[in-house]
N, C-alpha and C. Protein backbone atom coordinates (compact mmCIF):
# COMPACT_ATOMS: atom_id res chain seq x y z
N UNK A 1 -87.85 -103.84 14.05
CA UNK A 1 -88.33 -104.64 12.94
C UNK A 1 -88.82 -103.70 11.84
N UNK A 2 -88.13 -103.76 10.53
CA UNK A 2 -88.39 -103.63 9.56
C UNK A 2 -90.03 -104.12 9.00
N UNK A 3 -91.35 -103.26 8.42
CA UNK A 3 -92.37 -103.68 7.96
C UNK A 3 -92.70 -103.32 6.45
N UNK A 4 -93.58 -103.61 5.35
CA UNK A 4 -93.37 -103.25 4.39
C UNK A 4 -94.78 -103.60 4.28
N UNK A 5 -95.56 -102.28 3.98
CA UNK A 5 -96.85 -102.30 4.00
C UNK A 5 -97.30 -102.52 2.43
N UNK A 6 -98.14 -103.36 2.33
CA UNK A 6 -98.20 -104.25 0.60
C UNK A 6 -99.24 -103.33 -0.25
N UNK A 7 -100.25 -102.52 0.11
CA UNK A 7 -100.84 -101.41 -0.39
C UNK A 7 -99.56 -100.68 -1.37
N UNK A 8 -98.64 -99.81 -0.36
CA UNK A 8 -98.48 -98.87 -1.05
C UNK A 8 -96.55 -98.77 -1.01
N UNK A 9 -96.13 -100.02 -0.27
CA UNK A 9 -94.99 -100.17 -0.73
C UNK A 9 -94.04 -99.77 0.25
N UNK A 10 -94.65 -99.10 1.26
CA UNK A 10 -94.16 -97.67 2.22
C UNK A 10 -93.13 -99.23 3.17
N UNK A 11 -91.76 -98.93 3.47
CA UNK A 11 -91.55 -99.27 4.65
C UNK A 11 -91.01 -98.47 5.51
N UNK A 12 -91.08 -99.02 6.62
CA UNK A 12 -90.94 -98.41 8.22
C UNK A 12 -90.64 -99.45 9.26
N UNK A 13 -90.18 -98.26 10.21
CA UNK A 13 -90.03 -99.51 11.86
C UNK A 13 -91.34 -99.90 12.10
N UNK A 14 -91.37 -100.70 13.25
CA UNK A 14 -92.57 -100.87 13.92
C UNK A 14 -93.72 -100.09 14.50
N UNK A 15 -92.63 -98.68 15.24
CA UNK A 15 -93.40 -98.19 15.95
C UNK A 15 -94.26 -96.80 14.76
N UNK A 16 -93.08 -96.48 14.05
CA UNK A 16 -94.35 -95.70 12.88
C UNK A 16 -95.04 -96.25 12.43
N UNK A 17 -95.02 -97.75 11.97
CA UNK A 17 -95.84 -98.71 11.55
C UNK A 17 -97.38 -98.78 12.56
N UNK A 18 -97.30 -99.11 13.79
CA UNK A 18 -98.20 -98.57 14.54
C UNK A 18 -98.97 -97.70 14.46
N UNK A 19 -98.24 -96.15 14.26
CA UNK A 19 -99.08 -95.49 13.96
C UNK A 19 -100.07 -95.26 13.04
N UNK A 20 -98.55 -95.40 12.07
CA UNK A 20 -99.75 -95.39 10.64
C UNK A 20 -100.85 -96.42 10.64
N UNK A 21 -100.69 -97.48 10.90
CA UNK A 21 -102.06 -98.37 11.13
C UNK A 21 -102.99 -97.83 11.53
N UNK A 22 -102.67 -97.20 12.85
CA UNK A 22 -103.92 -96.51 13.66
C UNK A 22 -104.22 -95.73 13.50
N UNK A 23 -104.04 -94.28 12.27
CA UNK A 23 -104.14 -93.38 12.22
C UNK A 23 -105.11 -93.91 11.01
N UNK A 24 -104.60 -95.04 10.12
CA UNK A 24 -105.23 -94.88 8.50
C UNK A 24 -106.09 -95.97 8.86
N UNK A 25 -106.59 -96.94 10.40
CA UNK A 25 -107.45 -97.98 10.04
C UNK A 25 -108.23 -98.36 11.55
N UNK A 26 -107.52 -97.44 12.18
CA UNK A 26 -107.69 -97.44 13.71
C UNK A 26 -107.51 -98.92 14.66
N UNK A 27 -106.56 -99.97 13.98
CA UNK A 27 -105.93 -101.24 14.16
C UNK A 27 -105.08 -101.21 15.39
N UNK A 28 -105.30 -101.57 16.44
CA UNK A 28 -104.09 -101.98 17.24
C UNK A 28 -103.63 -102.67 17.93
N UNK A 29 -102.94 -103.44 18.56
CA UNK A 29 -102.56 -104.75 18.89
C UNK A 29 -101.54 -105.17 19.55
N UNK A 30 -101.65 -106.05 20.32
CA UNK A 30 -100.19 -106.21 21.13
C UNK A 30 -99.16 -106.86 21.09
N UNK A 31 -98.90 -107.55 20.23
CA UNK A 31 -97.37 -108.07 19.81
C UNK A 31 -97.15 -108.38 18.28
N UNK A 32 -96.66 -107.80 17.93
CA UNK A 32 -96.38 -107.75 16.22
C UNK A 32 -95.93 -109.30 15.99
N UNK A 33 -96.99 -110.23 14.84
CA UNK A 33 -96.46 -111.07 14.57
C UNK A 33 -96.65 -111.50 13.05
N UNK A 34 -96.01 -112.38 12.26
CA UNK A 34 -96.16 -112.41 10.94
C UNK A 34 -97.56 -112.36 11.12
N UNK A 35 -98.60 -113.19 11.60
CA UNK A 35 -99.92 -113.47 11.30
C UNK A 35 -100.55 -111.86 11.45
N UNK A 36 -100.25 -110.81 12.41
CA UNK A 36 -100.69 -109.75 12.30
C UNK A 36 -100.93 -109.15 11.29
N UNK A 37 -99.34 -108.92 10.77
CA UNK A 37 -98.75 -108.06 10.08
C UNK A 37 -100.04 -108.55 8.35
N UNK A 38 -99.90 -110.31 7.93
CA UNK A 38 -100.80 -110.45 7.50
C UNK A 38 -101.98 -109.95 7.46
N UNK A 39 -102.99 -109.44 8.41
CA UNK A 39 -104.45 -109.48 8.27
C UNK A 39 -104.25 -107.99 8.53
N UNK A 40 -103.00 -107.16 8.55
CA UNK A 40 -103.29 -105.96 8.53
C UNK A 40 -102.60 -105.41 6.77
N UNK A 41 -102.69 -106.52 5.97
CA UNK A 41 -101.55 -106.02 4.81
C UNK A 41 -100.43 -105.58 5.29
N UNK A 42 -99.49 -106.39 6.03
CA UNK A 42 -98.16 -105.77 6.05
C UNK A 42 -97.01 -106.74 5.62
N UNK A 43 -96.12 -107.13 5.39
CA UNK A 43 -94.98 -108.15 5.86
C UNK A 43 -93.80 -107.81 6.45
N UNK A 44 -93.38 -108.51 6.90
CA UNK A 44 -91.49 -108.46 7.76
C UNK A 44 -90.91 -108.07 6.77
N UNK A 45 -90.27 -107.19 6.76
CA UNK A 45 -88.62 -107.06 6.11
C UNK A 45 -87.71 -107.60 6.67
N UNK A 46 -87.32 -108.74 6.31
CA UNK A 46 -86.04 -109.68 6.99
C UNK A 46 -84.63 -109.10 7.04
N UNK A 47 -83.49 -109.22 7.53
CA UNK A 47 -82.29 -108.58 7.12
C UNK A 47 -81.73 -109.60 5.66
N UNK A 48 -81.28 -109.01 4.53
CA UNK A 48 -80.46 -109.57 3.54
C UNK A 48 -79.30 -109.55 4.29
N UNK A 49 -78.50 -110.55 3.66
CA UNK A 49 -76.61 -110.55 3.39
C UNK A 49 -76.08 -108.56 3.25
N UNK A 50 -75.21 -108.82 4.11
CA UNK A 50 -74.60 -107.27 4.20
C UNK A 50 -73.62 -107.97 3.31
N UNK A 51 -73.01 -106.82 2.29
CA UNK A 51 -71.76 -107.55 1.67
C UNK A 51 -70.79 -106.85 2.30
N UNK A 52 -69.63 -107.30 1.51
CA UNK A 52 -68.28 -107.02 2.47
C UNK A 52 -67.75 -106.16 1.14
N UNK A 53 -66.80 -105.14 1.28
CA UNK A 53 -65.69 -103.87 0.22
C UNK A 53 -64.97 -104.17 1.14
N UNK A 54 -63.99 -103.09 0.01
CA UNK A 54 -63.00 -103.14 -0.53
C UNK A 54 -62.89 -101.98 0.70
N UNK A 55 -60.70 -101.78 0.52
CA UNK A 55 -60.80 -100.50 1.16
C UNK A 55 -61.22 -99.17 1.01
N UNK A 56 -61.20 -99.00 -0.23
CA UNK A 56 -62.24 -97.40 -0.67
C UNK A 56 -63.31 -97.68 -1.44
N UNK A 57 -64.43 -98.21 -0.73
CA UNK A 57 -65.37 -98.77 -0.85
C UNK A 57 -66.48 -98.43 0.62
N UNK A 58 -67.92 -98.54 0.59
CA UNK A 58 -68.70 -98.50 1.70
C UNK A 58 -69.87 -98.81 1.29
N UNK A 59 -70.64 -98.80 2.32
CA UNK A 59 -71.90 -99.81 2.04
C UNK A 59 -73.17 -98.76 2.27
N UNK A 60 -74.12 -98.67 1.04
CA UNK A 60 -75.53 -97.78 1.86
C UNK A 60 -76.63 -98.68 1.95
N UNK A 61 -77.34 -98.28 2.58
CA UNK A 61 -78.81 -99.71 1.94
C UNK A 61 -79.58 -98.18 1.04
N UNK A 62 -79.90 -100.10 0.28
CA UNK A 62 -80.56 -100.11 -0.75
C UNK A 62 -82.27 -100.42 -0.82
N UNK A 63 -82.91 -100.85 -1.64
CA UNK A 63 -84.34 -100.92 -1.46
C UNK A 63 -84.65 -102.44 -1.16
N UNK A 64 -85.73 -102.44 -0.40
CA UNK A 64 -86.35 -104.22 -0.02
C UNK A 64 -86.90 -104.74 -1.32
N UNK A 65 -85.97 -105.89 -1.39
CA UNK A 65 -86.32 -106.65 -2.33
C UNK A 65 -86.80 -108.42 -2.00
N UNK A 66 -87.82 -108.78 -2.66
CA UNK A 66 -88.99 -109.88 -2.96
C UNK A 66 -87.54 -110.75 -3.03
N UNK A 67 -88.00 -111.92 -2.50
CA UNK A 67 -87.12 -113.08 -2.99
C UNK A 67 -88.22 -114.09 -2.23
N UNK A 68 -88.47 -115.07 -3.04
CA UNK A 68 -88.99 -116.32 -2.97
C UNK A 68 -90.78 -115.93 -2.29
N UNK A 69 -91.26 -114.46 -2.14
CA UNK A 69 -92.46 -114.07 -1.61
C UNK A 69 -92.20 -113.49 0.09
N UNK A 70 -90.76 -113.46 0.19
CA UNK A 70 -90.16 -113.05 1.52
C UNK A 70 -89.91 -111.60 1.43
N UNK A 71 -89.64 -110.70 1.83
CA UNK A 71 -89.09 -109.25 1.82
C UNK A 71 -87.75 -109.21 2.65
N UNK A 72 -86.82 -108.77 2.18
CA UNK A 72 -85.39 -108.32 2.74
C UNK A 72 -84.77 -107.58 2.32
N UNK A 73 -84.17 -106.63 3.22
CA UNK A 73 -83.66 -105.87 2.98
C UNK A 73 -82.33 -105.75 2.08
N UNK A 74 -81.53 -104.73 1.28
CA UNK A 74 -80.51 -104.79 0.25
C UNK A 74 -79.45 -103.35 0.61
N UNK A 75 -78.16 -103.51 -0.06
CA UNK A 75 -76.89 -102.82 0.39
C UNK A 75 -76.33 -102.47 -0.93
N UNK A 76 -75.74 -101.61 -0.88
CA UNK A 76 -75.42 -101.43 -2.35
C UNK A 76 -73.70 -100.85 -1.98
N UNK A 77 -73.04 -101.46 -2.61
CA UNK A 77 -71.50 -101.10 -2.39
C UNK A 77 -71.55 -99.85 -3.07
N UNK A 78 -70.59 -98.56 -2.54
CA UNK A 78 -70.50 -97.08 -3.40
C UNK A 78 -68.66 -97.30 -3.41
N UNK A 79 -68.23 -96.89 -4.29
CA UNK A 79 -66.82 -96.33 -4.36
C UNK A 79 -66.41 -94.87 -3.58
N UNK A 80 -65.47 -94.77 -3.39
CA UNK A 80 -65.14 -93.48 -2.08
C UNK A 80 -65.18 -92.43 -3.65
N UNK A 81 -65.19 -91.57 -3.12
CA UNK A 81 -64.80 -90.08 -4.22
C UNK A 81 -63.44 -90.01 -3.41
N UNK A 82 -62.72 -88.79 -4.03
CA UNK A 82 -61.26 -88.31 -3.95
C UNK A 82 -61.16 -87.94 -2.57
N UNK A 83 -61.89 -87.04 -2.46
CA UNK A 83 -62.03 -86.70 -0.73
C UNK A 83 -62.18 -87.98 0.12
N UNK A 84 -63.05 -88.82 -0.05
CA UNK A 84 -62.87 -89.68 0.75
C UNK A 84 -62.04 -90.30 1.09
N UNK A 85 -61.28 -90.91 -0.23
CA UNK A 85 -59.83 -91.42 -0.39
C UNK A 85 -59.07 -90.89 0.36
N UNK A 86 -58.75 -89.72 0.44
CA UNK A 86 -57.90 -88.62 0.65
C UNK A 86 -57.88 -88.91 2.48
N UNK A 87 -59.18 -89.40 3.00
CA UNK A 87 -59.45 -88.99 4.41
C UNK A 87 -59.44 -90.48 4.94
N UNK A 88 -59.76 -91.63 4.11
CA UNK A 88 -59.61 -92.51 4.23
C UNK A 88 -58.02 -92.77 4.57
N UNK A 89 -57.01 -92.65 3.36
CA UNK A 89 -55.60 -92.98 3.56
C UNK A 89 -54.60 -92.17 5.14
N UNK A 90 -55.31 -90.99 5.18
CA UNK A 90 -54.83 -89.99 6.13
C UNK A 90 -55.34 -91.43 7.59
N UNK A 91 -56.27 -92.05 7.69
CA UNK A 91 -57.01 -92.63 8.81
C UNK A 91 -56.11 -93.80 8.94
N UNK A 92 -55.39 -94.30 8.02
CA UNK A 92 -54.87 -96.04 7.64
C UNK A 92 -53.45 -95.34 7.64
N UNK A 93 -52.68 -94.01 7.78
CA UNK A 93 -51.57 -93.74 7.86
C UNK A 93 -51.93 -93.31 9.42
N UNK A 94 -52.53 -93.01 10.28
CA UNK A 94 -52.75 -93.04 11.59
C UNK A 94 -52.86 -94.01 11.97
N UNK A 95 -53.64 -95.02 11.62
CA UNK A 95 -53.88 -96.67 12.52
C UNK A 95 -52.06 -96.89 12.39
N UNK A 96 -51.24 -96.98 11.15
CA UNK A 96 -50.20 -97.40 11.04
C UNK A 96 -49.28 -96.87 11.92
N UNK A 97 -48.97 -95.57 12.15
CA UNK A 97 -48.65 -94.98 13.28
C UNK A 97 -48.78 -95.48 14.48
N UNK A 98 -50.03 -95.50 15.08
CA UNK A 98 -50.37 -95.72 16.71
C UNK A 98 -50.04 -97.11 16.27
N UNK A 99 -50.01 -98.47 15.25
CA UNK A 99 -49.45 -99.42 15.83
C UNK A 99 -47.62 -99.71 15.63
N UNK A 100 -46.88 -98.68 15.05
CA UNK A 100 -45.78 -98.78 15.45
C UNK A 100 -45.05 -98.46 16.30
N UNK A 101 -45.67 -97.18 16.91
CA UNK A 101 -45.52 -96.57 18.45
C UNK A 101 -45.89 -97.61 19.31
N UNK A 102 -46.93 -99.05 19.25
CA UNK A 102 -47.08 -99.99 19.98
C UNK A 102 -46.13 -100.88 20.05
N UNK A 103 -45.99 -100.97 18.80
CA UNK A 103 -44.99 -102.05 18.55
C UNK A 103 -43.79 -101.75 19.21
N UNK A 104 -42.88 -100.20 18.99
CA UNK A 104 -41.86 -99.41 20.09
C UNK A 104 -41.82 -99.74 21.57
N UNK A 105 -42.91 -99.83 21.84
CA UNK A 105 -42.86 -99.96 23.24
C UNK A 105 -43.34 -100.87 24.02
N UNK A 106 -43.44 -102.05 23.12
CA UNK A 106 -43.70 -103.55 23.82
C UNK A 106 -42.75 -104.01 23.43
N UNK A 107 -41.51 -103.25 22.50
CA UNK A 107 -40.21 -103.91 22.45
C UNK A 107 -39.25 -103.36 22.96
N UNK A 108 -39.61 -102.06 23.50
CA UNK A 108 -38.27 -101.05 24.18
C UNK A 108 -37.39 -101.97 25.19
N UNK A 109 -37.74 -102.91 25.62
CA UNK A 109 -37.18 -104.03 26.29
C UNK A 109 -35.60 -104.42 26.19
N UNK A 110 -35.84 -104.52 24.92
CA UNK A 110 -34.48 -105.26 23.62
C UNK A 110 -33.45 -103.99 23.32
N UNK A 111 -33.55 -102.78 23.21
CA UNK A 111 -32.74 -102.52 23.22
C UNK A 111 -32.49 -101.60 24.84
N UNK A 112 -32.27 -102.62 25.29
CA UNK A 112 -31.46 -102.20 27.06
C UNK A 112 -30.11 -103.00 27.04
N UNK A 113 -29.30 -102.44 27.01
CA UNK A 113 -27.84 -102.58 26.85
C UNK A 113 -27.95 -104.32 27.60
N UNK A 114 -27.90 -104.04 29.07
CA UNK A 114 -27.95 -105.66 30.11
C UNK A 114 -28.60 -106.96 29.60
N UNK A 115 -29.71 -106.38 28.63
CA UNK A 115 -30.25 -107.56 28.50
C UNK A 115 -29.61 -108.65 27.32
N UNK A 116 -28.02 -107.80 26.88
CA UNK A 116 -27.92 -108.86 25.66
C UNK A 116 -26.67 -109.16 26.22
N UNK A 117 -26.23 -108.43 27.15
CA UNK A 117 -24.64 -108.49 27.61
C UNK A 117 -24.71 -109.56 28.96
N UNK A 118 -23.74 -110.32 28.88
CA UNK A 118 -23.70 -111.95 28.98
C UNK A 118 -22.71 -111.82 30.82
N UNK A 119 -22.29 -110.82 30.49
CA UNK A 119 -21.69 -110.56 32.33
C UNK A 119 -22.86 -110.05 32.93
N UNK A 120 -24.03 -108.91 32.56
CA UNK A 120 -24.60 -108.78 33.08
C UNK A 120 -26.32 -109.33 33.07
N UNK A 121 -26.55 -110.59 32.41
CA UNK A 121 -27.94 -111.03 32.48
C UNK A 121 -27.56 -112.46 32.34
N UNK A 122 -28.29 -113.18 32.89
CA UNK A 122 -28.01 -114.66 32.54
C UNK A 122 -29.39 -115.28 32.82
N UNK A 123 -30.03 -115.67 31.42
CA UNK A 123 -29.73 -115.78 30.44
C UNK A 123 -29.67 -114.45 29.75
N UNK A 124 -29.15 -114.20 28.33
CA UNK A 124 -29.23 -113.14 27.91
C UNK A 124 -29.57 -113.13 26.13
N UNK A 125 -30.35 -111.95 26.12
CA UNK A 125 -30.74 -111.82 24.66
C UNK A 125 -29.57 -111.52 23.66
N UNK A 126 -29.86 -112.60 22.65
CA UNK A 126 -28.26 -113.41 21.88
C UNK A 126 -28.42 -112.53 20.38
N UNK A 127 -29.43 -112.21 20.24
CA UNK A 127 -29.96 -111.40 18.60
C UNK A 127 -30.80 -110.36 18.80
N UNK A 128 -29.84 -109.00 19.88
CA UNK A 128 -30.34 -108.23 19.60
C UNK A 128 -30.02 -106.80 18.76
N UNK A 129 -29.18 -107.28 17.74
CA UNK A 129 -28.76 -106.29 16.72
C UNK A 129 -30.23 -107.06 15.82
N UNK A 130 -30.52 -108.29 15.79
CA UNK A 130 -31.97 -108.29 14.88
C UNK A 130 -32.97 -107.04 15.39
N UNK A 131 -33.10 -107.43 16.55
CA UNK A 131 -34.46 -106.30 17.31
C UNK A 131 -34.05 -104.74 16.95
N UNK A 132 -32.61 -104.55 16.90
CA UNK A 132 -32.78 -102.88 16.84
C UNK A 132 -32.76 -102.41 15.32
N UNK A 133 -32.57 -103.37 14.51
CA UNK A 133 -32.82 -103.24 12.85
C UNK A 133 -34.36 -103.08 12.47
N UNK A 134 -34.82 -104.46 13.42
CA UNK A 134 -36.31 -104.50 13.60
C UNK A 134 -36.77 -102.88 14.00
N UNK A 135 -36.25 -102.92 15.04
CA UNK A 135 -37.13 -101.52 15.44
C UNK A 135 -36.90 -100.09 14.47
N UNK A 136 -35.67 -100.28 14.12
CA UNK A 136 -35.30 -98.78 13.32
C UNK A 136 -36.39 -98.95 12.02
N UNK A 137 -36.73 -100.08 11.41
CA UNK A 137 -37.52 -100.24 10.57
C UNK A 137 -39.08 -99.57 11.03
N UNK A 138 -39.58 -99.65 11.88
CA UNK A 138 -40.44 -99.52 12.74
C UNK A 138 -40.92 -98.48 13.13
N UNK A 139 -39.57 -97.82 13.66
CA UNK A 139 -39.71 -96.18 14.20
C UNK A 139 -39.79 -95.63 12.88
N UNK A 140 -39.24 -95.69 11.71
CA UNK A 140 -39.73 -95.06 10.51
C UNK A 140 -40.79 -95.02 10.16
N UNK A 141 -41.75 -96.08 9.92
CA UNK A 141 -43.17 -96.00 10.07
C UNK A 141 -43.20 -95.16 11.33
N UNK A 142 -43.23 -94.99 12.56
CA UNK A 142 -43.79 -94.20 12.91
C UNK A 142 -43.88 -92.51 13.37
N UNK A 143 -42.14 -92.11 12.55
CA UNK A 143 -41.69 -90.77 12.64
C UNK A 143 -42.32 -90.51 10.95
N UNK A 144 -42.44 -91.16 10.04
CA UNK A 144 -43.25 -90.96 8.71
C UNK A 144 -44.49 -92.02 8.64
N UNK A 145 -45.65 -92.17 8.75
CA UNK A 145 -46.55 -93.22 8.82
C UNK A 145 -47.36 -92.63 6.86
N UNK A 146 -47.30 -93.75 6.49
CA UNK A 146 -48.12 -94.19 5.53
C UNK A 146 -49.24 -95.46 5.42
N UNK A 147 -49.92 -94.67 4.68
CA UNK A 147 -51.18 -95.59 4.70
C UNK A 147 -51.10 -96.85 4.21
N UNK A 148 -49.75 -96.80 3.02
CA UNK A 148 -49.44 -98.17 2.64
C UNK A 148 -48.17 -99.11 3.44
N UNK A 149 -48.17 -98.54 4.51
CA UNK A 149 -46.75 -98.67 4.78
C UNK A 149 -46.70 -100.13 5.42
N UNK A 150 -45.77 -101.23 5.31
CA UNK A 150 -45.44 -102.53 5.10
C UNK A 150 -44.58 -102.88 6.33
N UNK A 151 -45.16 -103.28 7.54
CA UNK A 151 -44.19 -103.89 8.66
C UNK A 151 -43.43 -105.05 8.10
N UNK A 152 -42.37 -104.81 9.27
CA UNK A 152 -41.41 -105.81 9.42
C UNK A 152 -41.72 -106.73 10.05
N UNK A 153 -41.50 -108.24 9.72
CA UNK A 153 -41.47 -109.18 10.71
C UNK A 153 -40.61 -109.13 12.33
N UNK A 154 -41.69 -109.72 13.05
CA UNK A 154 -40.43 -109.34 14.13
C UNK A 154 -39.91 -110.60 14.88
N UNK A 155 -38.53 -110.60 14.95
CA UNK A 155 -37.65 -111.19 14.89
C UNK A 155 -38.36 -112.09 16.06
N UNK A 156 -37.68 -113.62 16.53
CA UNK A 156 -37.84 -114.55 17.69
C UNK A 156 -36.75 -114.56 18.60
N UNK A 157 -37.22 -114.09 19.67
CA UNK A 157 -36.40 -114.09 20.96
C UNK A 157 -35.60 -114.90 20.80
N UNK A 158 -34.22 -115.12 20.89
CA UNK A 158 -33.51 -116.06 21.24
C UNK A 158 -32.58 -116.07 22.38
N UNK A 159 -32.12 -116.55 23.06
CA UNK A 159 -31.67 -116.36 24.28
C UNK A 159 -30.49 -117.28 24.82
N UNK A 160 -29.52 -117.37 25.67
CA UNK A 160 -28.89 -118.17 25.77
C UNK A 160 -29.38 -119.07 26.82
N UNK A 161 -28.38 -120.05 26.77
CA UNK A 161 -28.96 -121.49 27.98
C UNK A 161 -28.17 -121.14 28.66
């Protein structure tokens, strides 16, 4: 728990809060509650709304701010610098990677010769020149991965009766 001591503005957790009480008033007590925090000059710092960014975007906190005689805490969106960008896109061309290498191999299935050929599977997969277009699309993302890089839909099993 966030406290915000009304003297001098100072906030802190609880347990420095403790101290400092007891060090500057020799106060101490066994369960922190608004009514305490009252008769010792203190109040809750509540949590504010975290906001939500962008992708090169991040969140720091900011200072406790008064609303309605309540205290809560505040976030302040920052924009990435170049470096960040830079380390950011490198991270979102890796996620893209490891999920097309997933995608490879929860479909390596489809291209197995038997499974589309009609003497040897019954039933058998009827569209799988879709899946290996699909996949060649796929394996490119993941022999070149970019951070912007744009999957393919993937195709619906179809099969014979």
């Amino acid at each position: 728990m966030l406290i915000r001591v009304r003297s001098t503005g100072a906030v802190m957790y609880e347990p420095e809060f403790r101290t400092y009480m007891s060090e500057t008033t020799g106060a101490s007590w066994n369960q922190t509650t608004v009514e305490i925090l009252n008769e010792l000059g203190a109040d809750p710092v509540l949590n504010g709304p975290y906001p939500s960014c962008g992708t090169y975007q991040y969140v720091v906190s900011g200072p406790v701010v008064e609303v309605d005689g309540q205290w809560f805490t505040s976030f302040i969106v920052e924009d990435m610098n170049t470096e960040q960008i830079a380390a950011k896109n490198e991270e979102l061309a890796q996620q893209n990677k490891t999920k097309a290498v997933d995608i490879l191999n929860a479909t390596d299935w489809t291209s197995i010769a038997d499974v589309a050929d009609p003497e040897k599977s019954n039933p058998y997969l009827m569209n799988q020149a879709e899946f290996i277009a699909y996949r060649s699309t796929v394996r490119n993302i993941a022999v070149n991965p970019t951070f912007d890089a744009v999957f393919p839909v993937m195709p619906n099993e179809v099969w014979s009766n």
